[in-house]
PDB file of N, CA and C in Angstrom:
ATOM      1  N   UNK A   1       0.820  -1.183   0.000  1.00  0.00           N
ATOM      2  CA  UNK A   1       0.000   0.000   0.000  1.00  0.00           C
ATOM      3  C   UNK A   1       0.873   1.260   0.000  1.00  0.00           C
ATOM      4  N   UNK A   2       1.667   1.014   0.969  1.00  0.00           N
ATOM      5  CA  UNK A   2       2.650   2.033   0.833  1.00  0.00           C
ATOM      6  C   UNK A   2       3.459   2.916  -0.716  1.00  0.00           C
ATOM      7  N   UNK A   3       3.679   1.579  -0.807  1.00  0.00           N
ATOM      8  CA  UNK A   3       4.342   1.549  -2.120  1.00  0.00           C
ATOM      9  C   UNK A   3       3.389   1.990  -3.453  1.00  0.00           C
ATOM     10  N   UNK A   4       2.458   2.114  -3.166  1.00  0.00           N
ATOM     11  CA  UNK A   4       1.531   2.248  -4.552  1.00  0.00           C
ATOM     12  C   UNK A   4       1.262   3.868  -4.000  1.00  0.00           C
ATOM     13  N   UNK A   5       1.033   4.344  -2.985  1.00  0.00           N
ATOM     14  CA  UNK A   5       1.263   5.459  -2.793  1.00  0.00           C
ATOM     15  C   UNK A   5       2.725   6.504  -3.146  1.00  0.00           C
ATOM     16  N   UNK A   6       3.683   5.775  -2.465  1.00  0.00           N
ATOM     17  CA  UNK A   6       5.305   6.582  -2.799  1.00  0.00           C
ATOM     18  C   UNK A   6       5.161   6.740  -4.592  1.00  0.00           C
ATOM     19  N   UNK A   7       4.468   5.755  -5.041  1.00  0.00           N
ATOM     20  CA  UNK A   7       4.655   5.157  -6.637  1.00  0.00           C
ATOM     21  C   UNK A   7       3.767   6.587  -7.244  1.00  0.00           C
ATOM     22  N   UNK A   8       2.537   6.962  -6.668  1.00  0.00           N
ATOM     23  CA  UNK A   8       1.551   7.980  -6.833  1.00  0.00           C
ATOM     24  C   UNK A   8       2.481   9.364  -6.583  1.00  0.00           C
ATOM     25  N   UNK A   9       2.810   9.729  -5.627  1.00  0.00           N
ATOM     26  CA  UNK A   9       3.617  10.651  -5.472  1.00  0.00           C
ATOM     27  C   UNK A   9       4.505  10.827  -6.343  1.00  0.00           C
ATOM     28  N   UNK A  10       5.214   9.717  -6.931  1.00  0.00           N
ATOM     29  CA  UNK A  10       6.376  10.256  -7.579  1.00  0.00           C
ATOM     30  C   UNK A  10       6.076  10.751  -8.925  1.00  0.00           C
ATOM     31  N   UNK A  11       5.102  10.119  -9.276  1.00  0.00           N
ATOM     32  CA  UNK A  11       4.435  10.230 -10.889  1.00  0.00           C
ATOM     33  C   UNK A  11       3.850  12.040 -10.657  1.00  0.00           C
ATOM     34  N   UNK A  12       3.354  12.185  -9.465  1.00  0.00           N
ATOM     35  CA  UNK A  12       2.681  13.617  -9.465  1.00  0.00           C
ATOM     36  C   UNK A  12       4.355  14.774  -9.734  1.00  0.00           C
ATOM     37  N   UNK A  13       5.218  14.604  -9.270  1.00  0.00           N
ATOM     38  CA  UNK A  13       6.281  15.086  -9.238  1.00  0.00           C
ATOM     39  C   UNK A  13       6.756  15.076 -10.955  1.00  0.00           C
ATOM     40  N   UNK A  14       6.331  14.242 -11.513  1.00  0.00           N
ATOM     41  CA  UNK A  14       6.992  13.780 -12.745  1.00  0.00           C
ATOM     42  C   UNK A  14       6.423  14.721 -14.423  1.00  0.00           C
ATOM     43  N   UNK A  15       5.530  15.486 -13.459  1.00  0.00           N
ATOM     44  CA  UNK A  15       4.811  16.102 -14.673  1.00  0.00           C
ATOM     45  C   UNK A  15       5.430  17.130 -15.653  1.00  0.00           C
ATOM     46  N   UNK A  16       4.992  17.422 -16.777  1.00  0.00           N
ATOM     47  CA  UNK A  16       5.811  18.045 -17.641  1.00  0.00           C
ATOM     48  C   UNK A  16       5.345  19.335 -18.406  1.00  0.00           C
ATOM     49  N   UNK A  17       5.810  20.766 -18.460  1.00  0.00           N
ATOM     50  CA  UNK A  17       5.246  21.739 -18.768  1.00  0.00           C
ATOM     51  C   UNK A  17       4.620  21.337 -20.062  1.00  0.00           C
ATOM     52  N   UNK A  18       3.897  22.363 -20.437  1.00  0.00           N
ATOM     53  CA  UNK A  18       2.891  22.245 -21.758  1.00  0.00           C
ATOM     54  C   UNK A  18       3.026  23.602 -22.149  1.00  0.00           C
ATOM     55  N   UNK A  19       2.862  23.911 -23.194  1.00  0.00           N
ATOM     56  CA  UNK A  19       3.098  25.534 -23.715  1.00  0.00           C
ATOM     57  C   UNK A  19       1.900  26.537 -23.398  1.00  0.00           C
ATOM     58  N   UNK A  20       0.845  25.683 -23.069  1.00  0.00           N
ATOM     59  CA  UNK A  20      -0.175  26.580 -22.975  1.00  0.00           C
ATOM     60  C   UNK A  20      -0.078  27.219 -21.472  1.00  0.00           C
ATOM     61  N   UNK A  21       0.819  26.604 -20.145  1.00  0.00           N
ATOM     62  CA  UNK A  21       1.141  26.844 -19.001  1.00  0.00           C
ATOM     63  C   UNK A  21       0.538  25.665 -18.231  1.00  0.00           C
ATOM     64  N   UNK A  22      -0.235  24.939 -18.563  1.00  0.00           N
ATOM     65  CA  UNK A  22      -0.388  23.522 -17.955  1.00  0.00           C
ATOM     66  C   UNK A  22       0.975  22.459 -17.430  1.00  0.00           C
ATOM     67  N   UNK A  23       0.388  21.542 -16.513  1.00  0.00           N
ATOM     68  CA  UNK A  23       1.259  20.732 -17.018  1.00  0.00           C
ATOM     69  C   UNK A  23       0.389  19.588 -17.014  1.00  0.00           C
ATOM     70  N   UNK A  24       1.096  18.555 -17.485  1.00  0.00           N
ATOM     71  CA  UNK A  24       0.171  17.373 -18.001  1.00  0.00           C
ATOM     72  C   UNK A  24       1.527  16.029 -17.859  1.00  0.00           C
ATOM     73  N   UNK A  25       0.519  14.485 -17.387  1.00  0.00           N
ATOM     74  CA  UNK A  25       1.635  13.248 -17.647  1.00  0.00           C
ATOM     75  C   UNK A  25       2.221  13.469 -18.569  1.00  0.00           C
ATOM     76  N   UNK A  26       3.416  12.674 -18.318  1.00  0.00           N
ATOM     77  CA  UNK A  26       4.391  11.761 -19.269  1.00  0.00           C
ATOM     78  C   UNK A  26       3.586  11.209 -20.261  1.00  0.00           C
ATOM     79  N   UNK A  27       2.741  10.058 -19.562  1.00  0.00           N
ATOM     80  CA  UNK A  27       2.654   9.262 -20.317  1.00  0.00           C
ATOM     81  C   UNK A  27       1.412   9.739 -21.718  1.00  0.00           C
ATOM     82  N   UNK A  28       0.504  11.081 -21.476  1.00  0.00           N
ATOM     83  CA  UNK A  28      -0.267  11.234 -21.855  1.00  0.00           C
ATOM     84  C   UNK A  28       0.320  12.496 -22.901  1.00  0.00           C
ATOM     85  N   UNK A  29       1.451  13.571 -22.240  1.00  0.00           N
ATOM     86  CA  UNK A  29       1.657  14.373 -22.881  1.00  0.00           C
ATOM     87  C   UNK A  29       0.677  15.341 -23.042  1.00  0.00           C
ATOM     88  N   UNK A  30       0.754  16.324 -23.684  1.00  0.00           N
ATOM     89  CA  UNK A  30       0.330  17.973 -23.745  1.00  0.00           C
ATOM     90  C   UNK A  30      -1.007  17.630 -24.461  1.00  0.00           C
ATOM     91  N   UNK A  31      -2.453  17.390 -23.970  1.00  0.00           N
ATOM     92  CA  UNK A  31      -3.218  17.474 -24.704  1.00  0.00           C
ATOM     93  C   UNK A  31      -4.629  18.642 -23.916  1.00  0.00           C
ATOM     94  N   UNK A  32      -5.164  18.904 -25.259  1.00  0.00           N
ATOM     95  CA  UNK A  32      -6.813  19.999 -24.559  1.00  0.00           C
ATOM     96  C   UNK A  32      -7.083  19.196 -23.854  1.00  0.00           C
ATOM     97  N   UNK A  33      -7.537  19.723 -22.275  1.00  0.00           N
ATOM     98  CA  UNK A  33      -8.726  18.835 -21.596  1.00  0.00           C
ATOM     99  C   UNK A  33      -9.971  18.901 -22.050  1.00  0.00           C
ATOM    100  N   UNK A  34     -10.454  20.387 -22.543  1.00  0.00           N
ATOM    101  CA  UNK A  34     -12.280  20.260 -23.042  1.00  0.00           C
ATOM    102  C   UNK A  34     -11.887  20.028 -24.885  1.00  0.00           C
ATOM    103  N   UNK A  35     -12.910  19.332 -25.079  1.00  0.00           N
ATOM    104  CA  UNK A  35     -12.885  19.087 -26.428  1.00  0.00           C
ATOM    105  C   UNK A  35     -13.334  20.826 -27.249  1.00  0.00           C
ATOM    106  N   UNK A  36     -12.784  20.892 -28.866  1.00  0.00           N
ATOM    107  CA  UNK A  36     -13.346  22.056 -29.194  1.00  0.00           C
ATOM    108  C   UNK A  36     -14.626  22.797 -28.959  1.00  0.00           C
ATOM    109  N   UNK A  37     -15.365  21.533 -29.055  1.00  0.00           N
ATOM    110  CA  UNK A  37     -17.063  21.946 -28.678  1.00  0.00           C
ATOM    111  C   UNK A  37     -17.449  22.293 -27.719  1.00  0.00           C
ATOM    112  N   UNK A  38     -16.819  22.294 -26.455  1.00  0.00           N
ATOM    113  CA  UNK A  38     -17.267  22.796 -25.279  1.00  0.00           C
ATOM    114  C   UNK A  38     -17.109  23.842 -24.944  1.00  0.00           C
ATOM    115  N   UNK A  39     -17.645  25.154 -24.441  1.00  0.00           N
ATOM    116  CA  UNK A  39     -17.548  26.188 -24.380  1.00  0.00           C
ATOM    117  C   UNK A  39     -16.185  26.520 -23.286  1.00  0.00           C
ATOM    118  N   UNK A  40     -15.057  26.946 -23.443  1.00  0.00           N
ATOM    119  CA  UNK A  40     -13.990  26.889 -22.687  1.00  0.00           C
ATOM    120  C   UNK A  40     -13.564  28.601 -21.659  1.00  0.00           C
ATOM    121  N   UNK A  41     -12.929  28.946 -20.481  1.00  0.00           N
ATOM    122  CA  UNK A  41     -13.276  29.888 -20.357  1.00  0.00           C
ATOM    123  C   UNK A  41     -12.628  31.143 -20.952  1.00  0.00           C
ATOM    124  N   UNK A  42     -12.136  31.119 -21.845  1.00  0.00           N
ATOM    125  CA  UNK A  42     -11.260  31.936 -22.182  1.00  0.00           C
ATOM    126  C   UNK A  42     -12.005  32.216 -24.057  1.00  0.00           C
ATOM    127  N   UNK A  43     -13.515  32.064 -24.098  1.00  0.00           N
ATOM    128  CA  UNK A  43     -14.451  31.885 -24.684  1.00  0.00           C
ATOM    129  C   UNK A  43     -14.629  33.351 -24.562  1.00  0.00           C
ATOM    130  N   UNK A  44     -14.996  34.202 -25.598  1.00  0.00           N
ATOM    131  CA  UNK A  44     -15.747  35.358 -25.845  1.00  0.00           C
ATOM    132  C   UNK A  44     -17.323  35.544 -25.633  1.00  0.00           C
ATOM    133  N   UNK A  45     -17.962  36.308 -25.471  1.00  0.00           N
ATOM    134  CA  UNK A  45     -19.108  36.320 -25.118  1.00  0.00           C
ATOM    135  C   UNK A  45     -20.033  36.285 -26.030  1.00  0.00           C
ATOM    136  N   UNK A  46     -19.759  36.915 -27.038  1.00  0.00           N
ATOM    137  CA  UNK A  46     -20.380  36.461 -28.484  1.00  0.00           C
ATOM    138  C   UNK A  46     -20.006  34.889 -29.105  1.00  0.00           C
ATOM    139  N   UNK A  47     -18.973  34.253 -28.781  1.00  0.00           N
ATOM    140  CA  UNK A  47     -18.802  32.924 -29.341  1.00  0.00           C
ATOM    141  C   UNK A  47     -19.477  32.127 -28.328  1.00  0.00           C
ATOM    142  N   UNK A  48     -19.925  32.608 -27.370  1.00  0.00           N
ATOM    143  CA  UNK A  48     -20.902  31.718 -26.041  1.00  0.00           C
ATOM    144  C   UNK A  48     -22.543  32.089 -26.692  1.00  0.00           C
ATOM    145  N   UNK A  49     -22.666  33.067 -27.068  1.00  0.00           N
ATOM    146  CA  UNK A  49     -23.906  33.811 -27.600  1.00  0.00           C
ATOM    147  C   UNK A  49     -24.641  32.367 -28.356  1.00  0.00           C
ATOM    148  N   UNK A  50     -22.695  32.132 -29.596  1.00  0.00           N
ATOM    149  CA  UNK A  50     -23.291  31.703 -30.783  1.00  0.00           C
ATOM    150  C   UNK A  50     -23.416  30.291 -30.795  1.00  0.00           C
ATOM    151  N   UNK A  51     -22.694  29.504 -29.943  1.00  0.00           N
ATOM    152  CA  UNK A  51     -22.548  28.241 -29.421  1.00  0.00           C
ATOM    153  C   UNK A  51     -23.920  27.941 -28.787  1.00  0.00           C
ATOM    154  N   UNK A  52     -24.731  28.865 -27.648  1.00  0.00           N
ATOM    155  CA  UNK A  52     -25.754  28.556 -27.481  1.00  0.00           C
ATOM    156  C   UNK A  52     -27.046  28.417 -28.532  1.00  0.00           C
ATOM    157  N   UNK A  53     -26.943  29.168 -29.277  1.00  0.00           N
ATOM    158  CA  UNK A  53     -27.782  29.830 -30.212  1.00  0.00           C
ATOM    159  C   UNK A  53     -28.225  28.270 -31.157  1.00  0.00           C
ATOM    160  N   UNK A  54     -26.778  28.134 -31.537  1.00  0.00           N
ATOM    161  CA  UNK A  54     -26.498  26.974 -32.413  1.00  0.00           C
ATOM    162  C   UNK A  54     -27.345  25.909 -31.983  1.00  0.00           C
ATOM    163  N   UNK A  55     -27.090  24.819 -30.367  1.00  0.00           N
ATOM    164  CA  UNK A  55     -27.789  24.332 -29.273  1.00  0.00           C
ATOM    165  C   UNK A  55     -28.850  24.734 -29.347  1.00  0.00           C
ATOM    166  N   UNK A  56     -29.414  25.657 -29.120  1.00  0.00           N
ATOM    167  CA  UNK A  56     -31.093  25.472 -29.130  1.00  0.00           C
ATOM    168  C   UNK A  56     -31.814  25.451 -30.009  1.00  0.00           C
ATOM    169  N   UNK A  57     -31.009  25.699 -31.411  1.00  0.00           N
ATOM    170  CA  UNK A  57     -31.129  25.330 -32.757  1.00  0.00           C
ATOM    171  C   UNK A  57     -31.662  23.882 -32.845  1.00  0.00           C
ATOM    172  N   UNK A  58     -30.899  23.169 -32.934  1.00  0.00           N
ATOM    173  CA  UNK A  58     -30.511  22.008 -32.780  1.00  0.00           C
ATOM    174  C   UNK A  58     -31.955  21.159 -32.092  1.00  0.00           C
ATOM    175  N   UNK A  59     -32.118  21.937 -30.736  1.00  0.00           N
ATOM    176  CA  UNK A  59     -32.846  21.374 -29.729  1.00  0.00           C
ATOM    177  C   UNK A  59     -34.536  21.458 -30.415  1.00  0.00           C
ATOM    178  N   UNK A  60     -34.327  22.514 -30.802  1.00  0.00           N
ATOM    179  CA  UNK A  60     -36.206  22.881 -31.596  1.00  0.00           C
ATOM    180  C   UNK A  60     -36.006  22.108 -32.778  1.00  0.00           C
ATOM    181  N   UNK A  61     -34.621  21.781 -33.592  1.00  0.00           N
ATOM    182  CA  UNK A  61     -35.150  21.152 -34.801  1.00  0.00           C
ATOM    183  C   UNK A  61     -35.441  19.569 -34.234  1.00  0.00           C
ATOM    184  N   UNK A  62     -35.136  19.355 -33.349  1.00  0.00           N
ATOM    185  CA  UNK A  62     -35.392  17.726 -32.949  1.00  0.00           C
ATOM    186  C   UNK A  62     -37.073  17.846 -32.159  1.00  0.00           C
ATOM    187  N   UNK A  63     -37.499  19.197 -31.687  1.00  0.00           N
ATOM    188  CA  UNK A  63     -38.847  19.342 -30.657  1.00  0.00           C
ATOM    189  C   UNK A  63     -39.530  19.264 -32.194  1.00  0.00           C
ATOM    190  N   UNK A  64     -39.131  20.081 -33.985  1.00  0.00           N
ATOM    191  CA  UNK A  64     -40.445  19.760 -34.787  1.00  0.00           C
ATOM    192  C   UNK A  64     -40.650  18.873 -35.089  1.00  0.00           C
ATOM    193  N   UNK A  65     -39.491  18.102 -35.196  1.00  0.00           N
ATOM    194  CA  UNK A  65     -39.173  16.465 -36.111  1.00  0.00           C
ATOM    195  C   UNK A  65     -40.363  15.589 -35.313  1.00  0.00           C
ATOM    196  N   UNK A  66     -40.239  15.494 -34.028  1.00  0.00           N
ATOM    197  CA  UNK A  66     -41.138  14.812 -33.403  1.00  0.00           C
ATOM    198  C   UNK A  66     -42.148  15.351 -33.193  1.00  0.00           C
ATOM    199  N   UNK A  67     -42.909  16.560 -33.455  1.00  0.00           N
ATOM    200  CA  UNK A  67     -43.885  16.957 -33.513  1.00  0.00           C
ATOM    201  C   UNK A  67     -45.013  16.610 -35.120  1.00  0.00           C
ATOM    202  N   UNK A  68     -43.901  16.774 -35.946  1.00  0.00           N
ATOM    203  CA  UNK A  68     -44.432  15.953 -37.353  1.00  0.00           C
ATOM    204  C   UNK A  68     -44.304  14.622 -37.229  1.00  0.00           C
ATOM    205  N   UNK A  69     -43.592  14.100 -36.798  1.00  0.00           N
ATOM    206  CA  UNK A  69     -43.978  12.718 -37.000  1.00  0.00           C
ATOM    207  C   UNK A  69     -45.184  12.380 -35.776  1.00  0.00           C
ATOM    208  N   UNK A  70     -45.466  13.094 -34.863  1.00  0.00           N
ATOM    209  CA  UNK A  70     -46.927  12.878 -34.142  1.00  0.00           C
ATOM    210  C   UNK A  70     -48.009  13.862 -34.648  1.00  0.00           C
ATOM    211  N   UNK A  71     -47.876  14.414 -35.569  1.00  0.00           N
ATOM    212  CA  UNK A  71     -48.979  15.223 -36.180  1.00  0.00           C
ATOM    213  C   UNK A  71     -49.544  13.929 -37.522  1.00  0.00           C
ATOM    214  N   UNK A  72     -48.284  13.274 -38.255  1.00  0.00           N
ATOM    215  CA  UNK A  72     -48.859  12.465 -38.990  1.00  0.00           C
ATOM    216  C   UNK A  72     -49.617  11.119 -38.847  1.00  0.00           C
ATOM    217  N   UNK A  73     -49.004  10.887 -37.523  1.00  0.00           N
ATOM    218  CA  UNK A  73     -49.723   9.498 -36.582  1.00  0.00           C
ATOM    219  C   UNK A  73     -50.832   9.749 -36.195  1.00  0.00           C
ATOM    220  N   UNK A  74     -51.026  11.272 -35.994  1.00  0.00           N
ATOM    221  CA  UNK A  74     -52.449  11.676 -35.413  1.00  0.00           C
ATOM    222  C   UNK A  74     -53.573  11.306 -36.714  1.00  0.00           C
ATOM    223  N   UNK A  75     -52.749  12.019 -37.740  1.00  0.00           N
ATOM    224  CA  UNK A  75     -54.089  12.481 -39.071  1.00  0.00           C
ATOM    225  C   UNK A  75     -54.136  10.977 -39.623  1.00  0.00           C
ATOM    226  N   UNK A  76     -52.949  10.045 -39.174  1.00  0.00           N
ATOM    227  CA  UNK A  76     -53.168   8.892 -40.275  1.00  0.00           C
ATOM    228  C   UNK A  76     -54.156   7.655 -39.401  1.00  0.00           C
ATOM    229  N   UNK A  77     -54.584   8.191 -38.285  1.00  0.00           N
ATOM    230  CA  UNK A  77     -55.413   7.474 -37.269  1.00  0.00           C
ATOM    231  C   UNK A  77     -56.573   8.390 -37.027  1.00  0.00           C
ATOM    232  N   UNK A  78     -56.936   9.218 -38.043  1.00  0.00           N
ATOM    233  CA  UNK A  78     -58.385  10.013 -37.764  1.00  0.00           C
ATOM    234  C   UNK A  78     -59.222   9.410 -38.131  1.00  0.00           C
ATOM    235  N   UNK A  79     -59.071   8.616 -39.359  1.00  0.00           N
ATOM    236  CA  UNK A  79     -59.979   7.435 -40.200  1.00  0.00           C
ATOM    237  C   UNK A  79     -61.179   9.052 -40.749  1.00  0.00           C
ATOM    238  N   UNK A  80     -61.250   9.597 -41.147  1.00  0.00           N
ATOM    239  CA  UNK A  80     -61.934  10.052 -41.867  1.00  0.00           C
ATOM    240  C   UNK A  80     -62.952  11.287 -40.874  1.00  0.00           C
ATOM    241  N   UNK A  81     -62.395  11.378 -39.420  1.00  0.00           N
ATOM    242  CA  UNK A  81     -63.207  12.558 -39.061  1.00  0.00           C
ATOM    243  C   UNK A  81     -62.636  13.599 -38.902  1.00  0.00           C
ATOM    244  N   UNK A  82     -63.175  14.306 -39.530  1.00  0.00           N
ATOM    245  CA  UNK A  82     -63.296  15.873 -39.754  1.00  0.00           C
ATOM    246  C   UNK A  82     -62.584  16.597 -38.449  1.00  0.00           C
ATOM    247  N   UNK A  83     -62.704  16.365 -37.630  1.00  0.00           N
ATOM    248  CA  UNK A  83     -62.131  17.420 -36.339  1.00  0.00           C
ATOM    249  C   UNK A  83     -60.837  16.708 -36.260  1.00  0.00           C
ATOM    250  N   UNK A  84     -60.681  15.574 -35.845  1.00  0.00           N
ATOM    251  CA  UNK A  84     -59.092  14.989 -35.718  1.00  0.00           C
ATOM    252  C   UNK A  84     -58.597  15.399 -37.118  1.00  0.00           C
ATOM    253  N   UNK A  85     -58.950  15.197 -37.597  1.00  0.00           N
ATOM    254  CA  UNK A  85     -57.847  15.423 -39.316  1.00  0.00           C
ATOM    255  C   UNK A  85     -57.352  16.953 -39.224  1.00  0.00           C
ATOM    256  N   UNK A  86     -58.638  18.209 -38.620  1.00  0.00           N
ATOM    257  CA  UNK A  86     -57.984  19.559 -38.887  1.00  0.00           C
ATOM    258  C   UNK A  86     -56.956  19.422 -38.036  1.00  0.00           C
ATOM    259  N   UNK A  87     -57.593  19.030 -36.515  1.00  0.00           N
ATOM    260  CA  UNK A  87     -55.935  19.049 -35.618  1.00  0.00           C
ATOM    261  C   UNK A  87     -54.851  18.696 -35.984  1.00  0.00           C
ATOM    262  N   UNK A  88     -55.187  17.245 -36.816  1.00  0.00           N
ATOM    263  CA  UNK A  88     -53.368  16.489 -37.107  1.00  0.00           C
ATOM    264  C   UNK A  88     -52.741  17.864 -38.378  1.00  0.00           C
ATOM    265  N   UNK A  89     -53.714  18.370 -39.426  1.00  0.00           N
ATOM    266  CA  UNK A  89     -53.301  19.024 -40.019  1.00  0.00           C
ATOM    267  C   UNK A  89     -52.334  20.495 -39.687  1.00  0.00           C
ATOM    268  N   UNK A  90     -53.130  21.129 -38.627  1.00  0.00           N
ATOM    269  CA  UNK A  90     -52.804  22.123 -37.921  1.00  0.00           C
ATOM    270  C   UNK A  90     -51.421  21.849 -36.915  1.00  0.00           C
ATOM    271  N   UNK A  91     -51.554  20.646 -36.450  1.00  0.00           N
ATOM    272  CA  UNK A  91     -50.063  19.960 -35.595  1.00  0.00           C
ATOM    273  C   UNK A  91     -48.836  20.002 -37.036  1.00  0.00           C
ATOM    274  N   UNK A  92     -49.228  19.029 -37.723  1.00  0.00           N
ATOM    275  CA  UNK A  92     -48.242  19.537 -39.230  1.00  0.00           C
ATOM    276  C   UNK A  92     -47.773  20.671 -39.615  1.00  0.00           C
ATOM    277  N   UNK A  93     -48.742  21.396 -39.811  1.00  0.00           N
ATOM    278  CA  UNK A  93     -48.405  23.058 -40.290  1.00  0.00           C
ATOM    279  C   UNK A  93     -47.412  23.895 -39.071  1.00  0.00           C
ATOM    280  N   UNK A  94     -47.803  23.373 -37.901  1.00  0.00           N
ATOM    281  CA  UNK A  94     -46.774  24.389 -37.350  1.00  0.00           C
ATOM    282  C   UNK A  94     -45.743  23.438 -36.915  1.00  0.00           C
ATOM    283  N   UNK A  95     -45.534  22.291 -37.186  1.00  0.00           N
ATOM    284  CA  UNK A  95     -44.760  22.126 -36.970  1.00  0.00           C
ATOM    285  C   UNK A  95     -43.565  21.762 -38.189  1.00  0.00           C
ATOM    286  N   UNK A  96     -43.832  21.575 -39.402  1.00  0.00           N
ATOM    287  CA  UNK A  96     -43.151  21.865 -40.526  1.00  0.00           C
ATOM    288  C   UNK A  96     -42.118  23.536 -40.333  1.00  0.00           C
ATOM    289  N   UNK A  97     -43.542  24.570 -40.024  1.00  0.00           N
ATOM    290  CA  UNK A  97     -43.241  25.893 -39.709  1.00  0.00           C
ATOM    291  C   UNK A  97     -42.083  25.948 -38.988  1.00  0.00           C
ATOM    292  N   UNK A  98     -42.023  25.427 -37.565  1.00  0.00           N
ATOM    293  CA  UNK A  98     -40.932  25.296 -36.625  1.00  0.00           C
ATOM    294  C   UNK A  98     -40.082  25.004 -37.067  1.00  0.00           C
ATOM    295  N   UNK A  99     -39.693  23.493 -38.272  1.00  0.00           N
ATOM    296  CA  UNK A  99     -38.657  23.185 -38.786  1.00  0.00           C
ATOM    297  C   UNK A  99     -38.211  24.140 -39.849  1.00  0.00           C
ATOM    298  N   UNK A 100     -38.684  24.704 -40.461  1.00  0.00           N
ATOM    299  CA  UNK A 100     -38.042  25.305 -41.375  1.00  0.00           C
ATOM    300  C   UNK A 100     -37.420  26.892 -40.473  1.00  0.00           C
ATOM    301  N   UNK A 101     -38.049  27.190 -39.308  1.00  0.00           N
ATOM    302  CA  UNK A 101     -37.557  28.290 -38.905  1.00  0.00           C
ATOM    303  C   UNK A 101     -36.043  27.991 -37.916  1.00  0.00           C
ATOM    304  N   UNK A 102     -36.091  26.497 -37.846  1.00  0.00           N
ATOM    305  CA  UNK A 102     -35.045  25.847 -36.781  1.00  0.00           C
ATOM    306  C   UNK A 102     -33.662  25.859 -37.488  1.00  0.00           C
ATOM    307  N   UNK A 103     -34.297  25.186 -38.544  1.00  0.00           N
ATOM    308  CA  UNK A 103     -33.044  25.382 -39.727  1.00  0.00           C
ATOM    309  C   UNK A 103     -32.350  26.686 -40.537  1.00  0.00           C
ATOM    310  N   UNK A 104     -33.211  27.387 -40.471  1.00  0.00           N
ATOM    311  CA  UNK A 104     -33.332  28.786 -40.788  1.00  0.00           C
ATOM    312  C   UNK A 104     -32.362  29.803 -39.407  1.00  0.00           C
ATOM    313  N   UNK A 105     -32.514  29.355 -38.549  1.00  0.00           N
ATOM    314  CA  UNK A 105     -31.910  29.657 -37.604  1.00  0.00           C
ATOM    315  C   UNK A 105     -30.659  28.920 -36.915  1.00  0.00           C
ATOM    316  N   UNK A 106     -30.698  27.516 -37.261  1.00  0.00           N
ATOM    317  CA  UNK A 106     -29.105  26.989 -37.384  1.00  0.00           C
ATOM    318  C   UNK A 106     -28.248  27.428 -38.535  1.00  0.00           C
ATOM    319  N   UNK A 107     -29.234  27.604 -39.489  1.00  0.00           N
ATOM    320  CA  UNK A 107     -27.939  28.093 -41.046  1.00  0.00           C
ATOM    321  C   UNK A 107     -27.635  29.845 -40.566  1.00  0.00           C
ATOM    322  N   UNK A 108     -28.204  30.328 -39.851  1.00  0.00           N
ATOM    323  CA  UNK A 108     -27.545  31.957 -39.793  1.00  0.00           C
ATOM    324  C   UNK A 108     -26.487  31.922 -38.741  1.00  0.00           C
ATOM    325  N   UNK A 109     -26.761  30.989 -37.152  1.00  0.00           N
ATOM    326  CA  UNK A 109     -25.692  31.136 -36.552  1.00  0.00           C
ATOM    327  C   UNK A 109     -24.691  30.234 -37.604  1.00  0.00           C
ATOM    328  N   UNK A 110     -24.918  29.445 -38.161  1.00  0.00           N
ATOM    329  CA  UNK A 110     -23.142  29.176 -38.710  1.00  0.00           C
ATOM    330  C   UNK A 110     -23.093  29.797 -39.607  1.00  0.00           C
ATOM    331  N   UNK A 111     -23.277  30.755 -39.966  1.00  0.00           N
ATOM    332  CA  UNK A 111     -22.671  31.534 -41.140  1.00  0.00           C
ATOM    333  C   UNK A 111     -22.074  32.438 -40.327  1.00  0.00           C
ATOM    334  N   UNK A 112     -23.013  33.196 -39.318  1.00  0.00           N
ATOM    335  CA  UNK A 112     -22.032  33.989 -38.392  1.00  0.00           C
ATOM    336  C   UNK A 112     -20.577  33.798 -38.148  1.00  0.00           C
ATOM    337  N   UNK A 113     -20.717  32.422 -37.312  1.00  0.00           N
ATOM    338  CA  UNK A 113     -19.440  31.754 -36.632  1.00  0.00           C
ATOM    339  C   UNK A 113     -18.454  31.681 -37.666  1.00  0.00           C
ATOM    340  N   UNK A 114     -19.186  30.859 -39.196  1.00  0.00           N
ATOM    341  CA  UNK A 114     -18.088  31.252 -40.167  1.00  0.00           C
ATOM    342  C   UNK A 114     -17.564  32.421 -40.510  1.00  0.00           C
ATOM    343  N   UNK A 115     -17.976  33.708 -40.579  1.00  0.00           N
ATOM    344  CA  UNK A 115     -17.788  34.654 -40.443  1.00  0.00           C
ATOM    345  C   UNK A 115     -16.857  35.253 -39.119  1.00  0.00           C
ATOM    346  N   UNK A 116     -17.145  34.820 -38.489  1.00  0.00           N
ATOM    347  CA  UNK A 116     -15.735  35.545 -37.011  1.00  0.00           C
ATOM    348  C   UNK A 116     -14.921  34.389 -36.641  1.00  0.00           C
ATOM    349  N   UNK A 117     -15.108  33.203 -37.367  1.00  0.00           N
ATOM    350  CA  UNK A 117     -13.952  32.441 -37.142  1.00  0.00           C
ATOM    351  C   UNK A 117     -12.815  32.891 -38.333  1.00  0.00           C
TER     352      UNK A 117
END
């Protein structure tokens, strides 16, 4: 036990600068801890803006997707009455609507980002 401790200690001692001012193992060497995608803190406030923006993009185009595909389950199980069919229709329409505004709104933040990257 001892020994797997002294063994722990020495490895902590053993670490090696990194250029960014880190230091990091031997055995692992100089790598990012957050992946690019994660908002990091040395992040601008507009690239946090646009990162979120992007994300809730994302999040509404997956809330229409499943809203059309339960708008069409609705209308394709009305069997022919008149009030369920306007609803499933009306569930469709806005939710087509949503998708095209989701996408519409993921294609402007990345043009942005392409733009200030």
């Amino acid at each position: 036990m001892i020994k797997l401790i002294n063994t722990a200690l020495a490895q902590v001692n053993e670490l090696v600068p990194c250029l960014d001012g880190t230091w990091a193992d031997p055995s692992l060497g100089c790598v990012s801890p957050t992946p690019g995608s994660i908002i990091d803190p040395q992040s601008s406030i507009v690239e946090i803006i646009l990162k979120v923006g992007s994300g809730l993009a994302i999040i509404a185009t997956v809330i229409a997707v499943v809203a059309l595909t339960y708008g069409g389950i609705k209308y394709s199980s009305a069997m022919g009455d008149e009030e369920k069919s306007a609803e499933a229709k009306r569930i469709i329409y806005w939710s087509i609507f949503g998708l095209v505004g989701s996408l519409l709104a993921n294609s402007v933040v990345n043009f942005i980002v392409g733009i200030l990257s």
